[in-house]
Protein backbone atom coordinates (compact mmCIF):
# COMPACT_ATOMS: atom_id res chain seq x y z
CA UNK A 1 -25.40 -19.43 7.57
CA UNK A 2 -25.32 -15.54 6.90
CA UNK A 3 -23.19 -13.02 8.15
CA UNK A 4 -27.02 -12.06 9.54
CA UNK A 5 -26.77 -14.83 11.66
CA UNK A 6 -23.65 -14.08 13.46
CA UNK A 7 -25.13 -10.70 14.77
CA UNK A 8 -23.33 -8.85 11.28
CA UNK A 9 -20.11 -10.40 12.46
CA UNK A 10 -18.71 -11.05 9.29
CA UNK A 11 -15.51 -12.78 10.63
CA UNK A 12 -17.51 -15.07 12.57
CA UNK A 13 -19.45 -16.33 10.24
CA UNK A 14 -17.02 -16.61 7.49
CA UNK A 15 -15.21 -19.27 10.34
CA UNK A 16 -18.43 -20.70 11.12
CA UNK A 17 -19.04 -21.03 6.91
CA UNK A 18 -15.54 -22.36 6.67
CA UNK A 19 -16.30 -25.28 9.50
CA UNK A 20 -19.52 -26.41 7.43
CA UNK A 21 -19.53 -29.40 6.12
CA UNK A 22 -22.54 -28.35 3.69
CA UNK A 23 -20.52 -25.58 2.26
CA UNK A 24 -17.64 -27.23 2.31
CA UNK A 25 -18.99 -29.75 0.16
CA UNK A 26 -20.85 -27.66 -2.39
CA UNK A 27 -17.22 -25.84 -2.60
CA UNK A 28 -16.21 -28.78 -3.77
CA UNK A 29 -18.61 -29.50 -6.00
CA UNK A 30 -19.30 -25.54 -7.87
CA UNK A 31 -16.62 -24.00 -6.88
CA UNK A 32 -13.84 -23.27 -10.32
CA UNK A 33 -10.89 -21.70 -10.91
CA UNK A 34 -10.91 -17.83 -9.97
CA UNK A 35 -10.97 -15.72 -13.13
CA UNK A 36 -8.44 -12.34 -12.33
CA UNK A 37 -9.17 -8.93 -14.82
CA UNK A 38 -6.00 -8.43 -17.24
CA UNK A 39 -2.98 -5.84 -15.18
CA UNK A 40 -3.33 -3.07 -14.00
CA UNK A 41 -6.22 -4.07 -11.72
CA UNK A 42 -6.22 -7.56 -11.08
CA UNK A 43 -9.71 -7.59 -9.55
CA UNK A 44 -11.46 -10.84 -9.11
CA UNK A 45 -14.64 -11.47 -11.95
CA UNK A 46 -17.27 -13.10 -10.62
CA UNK A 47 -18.21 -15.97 -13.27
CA UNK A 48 -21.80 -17.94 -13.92
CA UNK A 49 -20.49 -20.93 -11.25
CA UNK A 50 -20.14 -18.08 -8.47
CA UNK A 51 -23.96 -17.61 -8.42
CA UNK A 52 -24.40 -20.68 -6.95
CA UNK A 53 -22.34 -19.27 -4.15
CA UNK A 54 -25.66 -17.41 -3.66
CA UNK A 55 -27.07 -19.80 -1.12
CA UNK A 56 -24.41 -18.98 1.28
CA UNK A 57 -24.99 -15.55 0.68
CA UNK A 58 -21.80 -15.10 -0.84
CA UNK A 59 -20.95 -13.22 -3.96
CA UNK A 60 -18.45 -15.89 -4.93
CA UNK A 61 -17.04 -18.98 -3.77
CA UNK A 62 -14.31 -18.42 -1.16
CA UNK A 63 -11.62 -21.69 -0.45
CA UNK A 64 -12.63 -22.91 3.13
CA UNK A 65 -9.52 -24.81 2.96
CA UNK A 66 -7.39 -21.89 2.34
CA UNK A 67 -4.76 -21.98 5.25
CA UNK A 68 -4.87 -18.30 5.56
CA UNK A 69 -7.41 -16.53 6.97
CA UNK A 70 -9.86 -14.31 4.17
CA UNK A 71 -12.99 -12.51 4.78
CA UNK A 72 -15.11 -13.42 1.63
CA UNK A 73 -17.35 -11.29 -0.49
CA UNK A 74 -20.82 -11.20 1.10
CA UNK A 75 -23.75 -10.89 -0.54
CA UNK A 76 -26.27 -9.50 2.58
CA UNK A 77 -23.93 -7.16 4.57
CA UNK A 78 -24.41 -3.15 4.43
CA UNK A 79 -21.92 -1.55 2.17
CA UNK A 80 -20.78 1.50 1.33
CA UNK A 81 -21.79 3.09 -1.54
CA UNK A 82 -19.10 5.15 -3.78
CA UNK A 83 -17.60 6.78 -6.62
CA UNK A 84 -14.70 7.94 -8.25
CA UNK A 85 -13.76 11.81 -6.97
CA UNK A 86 -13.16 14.13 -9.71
CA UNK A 87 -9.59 14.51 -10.37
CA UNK A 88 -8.67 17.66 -7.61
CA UNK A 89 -5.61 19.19 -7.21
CA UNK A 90 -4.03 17.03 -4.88
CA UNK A 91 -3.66 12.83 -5.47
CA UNK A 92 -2.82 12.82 -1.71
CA UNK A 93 -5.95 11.28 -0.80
CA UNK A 94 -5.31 8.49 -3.58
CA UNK A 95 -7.27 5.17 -3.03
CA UNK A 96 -3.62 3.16 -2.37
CA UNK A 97 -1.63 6.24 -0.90
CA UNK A 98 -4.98 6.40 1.67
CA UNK A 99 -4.86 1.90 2.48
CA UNK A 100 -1.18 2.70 3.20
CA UNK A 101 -1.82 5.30 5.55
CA UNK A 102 -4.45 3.44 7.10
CA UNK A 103 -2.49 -0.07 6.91
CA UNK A 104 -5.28 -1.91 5.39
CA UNK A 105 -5.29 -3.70 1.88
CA UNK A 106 -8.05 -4.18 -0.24
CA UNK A 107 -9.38 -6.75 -2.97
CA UNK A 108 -11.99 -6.87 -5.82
CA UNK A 109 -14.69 -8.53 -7.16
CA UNK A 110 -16.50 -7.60 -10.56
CA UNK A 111 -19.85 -8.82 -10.16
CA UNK A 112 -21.26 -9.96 -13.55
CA UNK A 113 -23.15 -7.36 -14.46
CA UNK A 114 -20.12 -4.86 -14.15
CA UNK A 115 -20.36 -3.67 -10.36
CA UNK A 116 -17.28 -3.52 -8.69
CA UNK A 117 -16.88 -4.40 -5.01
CA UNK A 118 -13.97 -3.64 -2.85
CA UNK A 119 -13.47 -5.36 0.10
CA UNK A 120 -11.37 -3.51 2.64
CA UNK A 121 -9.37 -5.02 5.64
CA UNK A 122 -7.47 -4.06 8.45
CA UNK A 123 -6.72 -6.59 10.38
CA UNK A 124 -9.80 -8.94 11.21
CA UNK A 125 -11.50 -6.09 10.93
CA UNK A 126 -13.28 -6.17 7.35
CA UNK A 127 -15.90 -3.59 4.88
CA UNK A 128 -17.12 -4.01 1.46
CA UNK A 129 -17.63 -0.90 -0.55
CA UNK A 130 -20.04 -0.65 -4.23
CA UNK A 131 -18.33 1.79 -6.80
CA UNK A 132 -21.17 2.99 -8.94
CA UNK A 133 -18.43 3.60 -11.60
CA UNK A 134 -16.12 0.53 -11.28
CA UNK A 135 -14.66 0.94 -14.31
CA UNK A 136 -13.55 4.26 -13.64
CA UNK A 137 -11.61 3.36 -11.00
CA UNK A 138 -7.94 3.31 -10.98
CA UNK A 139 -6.32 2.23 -7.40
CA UNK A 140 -3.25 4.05 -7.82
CA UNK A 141 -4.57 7.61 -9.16
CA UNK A 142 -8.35 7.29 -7.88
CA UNK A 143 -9.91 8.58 -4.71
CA UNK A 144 -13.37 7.91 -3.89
CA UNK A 145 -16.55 9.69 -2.66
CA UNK A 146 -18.48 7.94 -0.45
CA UNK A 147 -22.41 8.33 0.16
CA UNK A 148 -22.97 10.05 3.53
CA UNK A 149 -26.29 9.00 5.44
CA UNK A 150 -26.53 13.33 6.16
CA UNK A 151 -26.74 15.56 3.62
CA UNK A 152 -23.84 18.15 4.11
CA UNK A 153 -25.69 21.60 3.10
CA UNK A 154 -22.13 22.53 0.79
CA UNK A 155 -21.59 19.34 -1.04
CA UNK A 156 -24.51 17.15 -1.08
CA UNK A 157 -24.69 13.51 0.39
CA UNK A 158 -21.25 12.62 -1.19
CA UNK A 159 -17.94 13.79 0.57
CA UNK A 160 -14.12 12.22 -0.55
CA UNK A 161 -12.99 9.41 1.18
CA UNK A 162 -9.79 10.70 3.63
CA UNK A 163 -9.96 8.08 6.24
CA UNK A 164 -11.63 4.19 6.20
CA UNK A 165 -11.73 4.10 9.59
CA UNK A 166 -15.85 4.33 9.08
CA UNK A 167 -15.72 1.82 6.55
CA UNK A 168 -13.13 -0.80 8.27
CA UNK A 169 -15.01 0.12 11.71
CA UNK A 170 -18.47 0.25 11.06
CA UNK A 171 -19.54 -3.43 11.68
CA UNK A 172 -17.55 -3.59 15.08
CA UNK A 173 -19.59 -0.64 16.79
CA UNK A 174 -16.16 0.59 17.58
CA UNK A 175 -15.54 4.25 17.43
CA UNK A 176 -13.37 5.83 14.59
CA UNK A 177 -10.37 7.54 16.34
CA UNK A 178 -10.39 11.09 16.53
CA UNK A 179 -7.78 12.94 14.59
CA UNK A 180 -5.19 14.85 16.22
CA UNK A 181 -5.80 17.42 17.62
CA UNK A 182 -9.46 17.20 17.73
């Protein structure tokens, strides 16, 4: 069962994954205790037992017995690909001052060989993002640049992050809101 399969409906097949008795049962059987980075971060580490998670095209194992509803951390869906912004003279477009705005939260994952992955949600509605420089990235003074499919002619293919309406939005085919006045 992939993400793939459920017409890149992440949420979908995460429930479908969940209802499994297969996965359920390897869960049972790989699945250990989640490893969490020291404070400030807190992201998730992805350890050697997660790999087996592989199969179901997962990054890690994910609790299908969880009563609360999570999006895991898939291995086969598009992401976004980012870095940290250079420090600019304004933190208003800060990684947790922009989730606030935007009333989505976000989690981590630390893939073994150092990647971070953040995993963005508003509401059902979920995105993964690669940070080339993961460990660069602070939530609370950070902004990110994300990797534009068009080169702008000024700035290249990366432009800041202001909004994660793309991100959150992309797998839905829904359009990103225009901004005021616009």
């Amino acid at each position: 069962m992939t993400a793939g399969a459920e017409g890149r409906n992440p949420g979908r097949a995460w429930r479908r994954l969940m209802e499994n008795p297969d996965y359920v049962a390897d869960w049972r059987l790989h699945a250990g205790p989640t490893v969490r980075e020291a404070p400030p971060h807190v992201f998730r580490r992805q350890t050697e037992v997660d790999l087996k998670a592989a199969r179901w095209n997962l990054l890690a194992w994910e609790d299908p017995l969880h009563p609360q509803w999570a999006a895991p951390f898939w291995a086969d869906v598009p992401m976004v690909e980012a870095r940290v912004a250079e420090p600019g003279p304004s933190s208003r477009h800060s990684w947790r001052r922009l989730l606030r705005r935007a009333g989505a939260r976000y989690s981590g994952l630390r893939l073994l060989d150092g990647t971070l992955v953040l995993k963005v949600s508003r509401g059902r509605e979920t995105g993964q993002i690669v940070v080339i420089d993961g460990t660069a990235f602070d939530p609370a003074q950070s902004s990110l640049e994300v990797k534009m499919r068009q080169a702008e002619p000024a700035r290249g293919r990366w432009a800041r992050l202001k909004s994660l309406e793309p991100i959150v939005l992309r797998e839905t085919g829904v359009p990103p809101s225009r901004p005021r006045g616009a």
